[in-house]
N, C-alpha and C. Protein backbone atom coordinates (compact mmCIF):
# COMPACT_ATOMS: atom_id res chain seq x y z
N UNK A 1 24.65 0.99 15.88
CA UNK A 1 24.07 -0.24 16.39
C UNK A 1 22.97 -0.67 15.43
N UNK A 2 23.13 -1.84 14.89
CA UNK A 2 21.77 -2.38 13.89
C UNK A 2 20.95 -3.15 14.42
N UNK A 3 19.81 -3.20 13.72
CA UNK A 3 18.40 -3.88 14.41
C UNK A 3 18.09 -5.26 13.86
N UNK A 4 17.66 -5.53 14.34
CA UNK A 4 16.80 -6.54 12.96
C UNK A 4 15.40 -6.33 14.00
N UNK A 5 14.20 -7.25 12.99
CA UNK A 5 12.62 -6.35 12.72
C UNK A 5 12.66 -7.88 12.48
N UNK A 6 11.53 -8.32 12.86
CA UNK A 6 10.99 -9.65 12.84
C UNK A 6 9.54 -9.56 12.74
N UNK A 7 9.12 -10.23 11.54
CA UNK A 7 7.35 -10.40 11.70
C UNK A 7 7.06 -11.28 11.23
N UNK A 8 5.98 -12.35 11.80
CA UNK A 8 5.21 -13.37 11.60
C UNK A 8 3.92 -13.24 11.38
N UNK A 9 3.61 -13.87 10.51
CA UNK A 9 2.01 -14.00 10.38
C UNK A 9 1.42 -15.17 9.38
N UNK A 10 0.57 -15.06 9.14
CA UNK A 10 0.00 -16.22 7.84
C UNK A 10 -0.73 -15.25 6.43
N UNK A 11 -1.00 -16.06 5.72
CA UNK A 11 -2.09 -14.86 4.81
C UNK A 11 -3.21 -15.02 4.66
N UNK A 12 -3.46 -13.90 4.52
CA UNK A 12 -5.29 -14.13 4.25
C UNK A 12 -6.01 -15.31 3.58
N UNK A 13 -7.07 -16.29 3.89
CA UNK A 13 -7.06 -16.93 3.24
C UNK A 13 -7.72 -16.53 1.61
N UNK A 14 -8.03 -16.01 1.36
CA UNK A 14 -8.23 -15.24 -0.70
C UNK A 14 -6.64 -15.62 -1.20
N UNK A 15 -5.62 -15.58 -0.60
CA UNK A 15 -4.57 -15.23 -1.21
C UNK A 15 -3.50 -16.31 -1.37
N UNK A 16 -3.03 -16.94 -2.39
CA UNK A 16 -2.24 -18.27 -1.90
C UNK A 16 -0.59 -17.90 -2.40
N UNK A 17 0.04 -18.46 -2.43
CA UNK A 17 1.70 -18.69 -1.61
C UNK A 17 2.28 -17.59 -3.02
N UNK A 18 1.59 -18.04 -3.99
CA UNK A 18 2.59 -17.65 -5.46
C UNK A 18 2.30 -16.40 -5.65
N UNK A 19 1.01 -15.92 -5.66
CA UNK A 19 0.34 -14.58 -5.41
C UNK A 19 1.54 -13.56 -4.19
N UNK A 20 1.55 -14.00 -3.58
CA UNK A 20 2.11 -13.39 -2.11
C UNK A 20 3.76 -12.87 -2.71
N UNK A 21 4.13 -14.04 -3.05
CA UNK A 21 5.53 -13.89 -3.40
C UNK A 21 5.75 -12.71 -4.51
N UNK A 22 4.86 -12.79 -5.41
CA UNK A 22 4.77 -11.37 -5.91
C UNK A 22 4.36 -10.19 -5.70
N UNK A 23 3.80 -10.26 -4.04
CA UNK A 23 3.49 -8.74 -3.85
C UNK A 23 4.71 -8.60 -3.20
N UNK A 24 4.75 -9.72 -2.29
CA UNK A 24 6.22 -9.78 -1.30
C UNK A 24 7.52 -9.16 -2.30
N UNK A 25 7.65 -9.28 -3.31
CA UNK A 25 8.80 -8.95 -3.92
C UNK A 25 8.41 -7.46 -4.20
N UNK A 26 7.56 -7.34 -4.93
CA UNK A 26 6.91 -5.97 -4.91
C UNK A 26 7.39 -4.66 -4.01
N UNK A 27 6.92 -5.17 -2.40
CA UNK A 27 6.87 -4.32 -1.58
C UNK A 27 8.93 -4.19 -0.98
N UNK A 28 9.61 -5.50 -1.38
CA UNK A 28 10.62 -5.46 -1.24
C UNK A 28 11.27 -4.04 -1.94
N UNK A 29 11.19 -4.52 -3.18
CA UNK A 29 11.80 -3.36 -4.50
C UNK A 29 11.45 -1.99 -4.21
N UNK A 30 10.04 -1.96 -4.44
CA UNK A 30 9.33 -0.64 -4.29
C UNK A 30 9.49 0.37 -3.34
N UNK A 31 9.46 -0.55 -1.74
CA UNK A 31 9.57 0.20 -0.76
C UNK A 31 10.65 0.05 0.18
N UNK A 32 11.13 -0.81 0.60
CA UNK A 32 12.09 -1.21 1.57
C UNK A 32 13.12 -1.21 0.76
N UNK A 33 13.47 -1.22 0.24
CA UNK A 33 15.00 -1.31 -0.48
C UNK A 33 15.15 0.45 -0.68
N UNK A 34 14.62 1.25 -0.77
CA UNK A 34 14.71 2.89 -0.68
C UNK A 34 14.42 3.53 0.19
N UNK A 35 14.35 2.83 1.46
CA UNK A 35 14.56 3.59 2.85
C UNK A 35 16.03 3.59 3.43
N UNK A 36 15.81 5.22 3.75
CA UNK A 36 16.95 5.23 4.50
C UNK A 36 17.77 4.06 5.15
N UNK A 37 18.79 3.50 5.26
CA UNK A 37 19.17 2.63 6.80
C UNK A 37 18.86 1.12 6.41
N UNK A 38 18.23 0.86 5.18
CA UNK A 38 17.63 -0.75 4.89
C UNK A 38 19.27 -1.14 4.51
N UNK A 39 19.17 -2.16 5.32
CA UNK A 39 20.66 -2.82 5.09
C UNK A 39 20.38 -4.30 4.11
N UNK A 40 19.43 -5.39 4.60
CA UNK A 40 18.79 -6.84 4.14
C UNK A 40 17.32 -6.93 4.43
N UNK A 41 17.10 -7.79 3.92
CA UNK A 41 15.45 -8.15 4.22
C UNK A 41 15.32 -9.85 3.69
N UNK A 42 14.87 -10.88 4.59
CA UNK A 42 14.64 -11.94 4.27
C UNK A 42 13.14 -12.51 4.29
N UNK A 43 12.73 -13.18 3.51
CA UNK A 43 11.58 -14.14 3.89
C UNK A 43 11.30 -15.33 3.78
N UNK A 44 10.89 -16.09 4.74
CA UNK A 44 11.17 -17.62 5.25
C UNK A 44 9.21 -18.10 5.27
N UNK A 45 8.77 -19.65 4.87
CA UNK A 45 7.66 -20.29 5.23
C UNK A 45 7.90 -21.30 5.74
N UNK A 46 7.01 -21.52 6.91
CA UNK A 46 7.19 -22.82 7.13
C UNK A 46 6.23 -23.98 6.87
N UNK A 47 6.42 -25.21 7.51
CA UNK A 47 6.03 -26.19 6.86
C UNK A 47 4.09 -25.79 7.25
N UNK A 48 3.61 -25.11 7.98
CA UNK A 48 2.27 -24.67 8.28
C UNK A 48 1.71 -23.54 7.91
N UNK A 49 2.68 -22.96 7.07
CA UNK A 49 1.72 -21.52 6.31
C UNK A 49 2.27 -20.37 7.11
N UNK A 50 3.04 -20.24 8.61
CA UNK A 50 3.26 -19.18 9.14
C UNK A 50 4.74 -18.95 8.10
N UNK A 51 4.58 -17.20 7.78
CA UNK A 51 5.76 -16.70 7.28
C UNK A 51 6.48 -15.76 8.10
N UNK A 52 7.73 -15.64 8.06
CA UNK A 52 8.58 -14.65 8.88
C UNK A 52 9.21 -14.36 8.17
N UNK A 53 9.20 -12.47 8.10
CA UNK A 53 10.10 -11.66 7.60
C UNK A 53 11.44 -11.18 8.69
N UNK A 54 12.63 -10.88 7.99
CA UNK A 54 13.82 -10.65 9.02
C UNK A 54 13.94 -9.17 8.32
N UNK A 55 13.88 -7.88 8.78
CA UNK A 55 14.30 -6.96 7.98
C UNK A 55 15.84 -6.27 9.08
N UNK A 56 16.95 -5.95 8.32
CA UNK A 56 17.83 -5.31 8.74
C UNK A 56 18.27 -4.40 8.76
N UNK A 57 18.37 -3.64 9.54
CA UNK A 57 18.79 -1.66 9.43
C UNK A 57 19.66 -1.35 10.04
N UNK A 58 19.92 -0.13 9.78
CA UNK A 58 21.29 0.59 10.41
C UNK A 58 21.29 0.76 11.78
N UNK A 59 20.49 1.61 11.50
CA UNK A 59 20.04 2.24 13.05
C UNK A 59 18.25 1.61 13.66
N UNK A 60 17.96 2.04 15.01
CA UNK A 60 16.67 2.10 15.73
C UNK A 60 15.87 3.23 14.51
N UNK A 61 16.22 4.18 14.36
CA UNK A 61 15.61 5.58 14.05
C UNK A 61 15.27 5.26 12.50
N UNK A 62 16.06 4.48 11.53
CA UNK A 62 15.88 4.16 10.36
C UNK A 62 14.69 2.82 10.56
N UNK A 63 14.26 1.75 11.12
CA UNK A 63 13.83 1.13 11.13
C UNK A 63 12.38 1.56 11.42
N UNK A 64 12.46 3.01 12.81
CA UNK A 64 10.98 3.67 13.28
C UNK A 64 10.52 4.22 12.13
N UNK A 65 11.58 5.17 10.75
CA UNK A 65 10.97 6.06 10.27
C UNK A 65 10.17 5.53 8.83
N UNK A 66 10.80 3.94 8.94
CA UNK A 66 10.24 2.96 7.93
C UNK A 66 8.73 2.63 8.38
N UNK A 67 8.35 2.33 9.49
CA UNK A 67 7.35 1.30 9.96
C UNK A 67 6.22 2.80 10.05
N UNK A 68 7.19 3.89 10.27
CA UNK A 68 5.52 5.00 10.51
C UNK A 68 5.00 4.90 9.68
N UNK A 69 5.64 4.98 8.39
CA UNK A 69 5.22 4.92 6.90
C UNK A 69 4.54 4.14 6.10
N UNK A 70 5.06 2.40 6.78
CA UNK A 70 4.73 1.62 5.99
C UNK A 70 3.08 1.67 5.79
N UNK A 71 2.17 1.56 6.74
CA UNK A 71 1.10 0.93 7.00
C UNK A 71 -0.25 2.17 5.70
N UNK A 72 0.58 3.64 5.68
CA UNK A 72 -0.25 4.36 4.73
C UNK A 72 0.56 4.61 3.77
N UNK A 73 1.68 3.76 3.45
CA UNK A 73 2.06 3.86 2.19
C UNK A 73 1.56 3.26 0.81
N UNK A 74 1.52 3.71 0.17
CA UNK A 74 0.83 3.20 -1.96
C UNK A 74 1.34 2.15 -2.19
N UNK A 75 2.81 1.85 -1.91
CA UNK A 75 3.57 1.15 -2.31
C UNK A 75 3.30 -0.07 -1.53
N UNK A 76 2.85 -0.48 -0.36
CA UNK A 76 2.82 -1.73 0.76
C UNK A 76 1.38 -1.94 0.61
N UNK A 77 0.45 -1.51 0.04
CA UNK A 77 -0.94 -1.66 0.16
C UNK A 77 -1.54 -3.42 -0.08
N UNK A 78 -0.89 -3.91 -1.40
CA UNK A 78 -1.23 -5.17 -1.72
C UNK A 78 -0.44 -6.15 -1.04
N UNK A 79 0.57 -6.09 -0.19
CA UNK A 79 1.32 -6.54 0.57
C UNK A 79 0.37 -7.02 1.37
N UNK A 80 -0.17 -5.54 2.37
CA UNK A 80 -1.06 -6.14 3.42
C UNK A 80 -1.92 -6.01 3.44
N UNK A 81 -2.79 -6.25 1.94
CA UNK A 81 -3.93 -6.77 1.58
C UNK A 81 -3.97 -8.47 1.49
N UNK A 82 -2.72 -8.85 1.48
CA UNK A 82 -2.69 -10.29 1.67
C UNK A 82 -2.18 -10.89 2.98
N UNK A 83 -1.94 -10.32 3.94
CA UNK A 83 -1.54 -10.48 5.50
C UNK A 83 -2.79 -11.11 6.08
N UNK A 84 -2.90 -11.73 6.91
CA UNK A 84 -4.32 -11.99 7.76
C UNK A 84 -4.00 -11.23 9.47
N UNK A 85 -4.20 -9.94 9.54
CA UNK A 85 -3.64 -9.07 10.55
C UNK A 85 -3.73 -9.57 11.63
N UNK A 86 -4.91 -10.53 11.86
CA UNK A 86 -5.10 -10.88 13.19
C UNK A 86 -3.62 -12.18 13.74
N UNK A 87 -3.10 -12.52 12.60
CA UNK A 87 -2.27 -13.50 13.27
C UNK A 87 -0.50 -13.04 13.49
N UNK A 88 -0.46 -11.29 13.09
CA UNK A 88 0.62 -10.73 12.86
C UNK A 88 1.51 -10.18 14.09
N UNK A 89 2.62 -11.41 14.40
CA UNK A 89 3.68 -10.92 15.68
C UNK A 89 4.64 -10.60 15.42
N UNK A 90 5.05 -8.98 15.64
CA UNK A 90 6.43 -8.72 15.61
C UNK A 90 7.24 -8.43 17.01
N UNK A 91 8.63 -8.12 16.51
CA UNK A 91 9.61 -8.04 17.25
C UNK A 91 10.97 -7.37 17.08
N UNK A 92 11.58 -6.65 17.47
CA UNK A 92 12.91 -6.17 17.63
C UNK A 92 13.92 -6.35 18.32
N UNK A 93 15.28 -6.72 17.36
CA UNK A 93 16.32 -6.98 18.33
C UNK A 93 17.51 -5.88 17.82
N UNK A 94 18.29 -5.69 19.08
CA UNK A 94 20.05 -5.43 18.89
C UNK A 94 21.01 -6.16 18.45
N UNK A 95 21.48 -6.22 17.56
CA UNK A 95 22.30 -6.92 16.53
C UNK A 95 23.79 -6.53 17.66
N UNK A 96 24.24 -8.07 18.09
CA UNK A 96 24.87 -8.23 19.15
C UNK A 96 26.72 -7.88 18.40
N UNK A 97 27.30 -7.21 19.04
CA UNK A 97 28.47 -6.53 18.44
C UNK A 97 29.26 -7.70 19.14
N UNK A 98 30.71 -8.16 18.12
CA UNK A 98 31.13 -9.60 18.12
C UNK A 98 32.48 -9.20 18.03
């Protein structure tokens, strides 16, 4: 059964769109693309500065053993050094079998 991982937020204001996109790619390569179970990962802005990430995994258990990690990992540090935490909503769904 696969997941998808949903997070919204804006960025800090120090940090602007072009900056981001290069940590954003960063933390793509570096870290999420070499976890277990990472199937896709998207990122979307909208017309007001809020961004949403879509990340996709195999399993529940591949997606938990990503997120324990992420927050004291080396590799995600400048990522969410440019997040503004206070505006950050996530979410999880069951990827509906068709």
């Amino acid at each position: 059964m696969s997941v998808i991982e949903t997070v919204r937020f804006q960025l800090s204001p120090t940090v602007d769109a072009a900056d981001f996109v290069n940590r954003d790619r960063k933390v793509e390569a570096e870290y999420m693309e070499k976890r277990p179970g990472f199937l896709s990962r998207e990122v979307s802005r909208s017309e007001d500065g809020e961004y949403l990430v879509i990340v996709h995994w195999a399993t529940p258990e591949d997606a938990d053993a990503t997120m324990q990690g992420f927050f004291g990992a080396p590799e995600t540090q400048d990522f969410l050094a440019a997040v503004d935490k206070t505006t950050v909503q996530s979410g999880r769904y069951t990827q509906l079998e068709r």
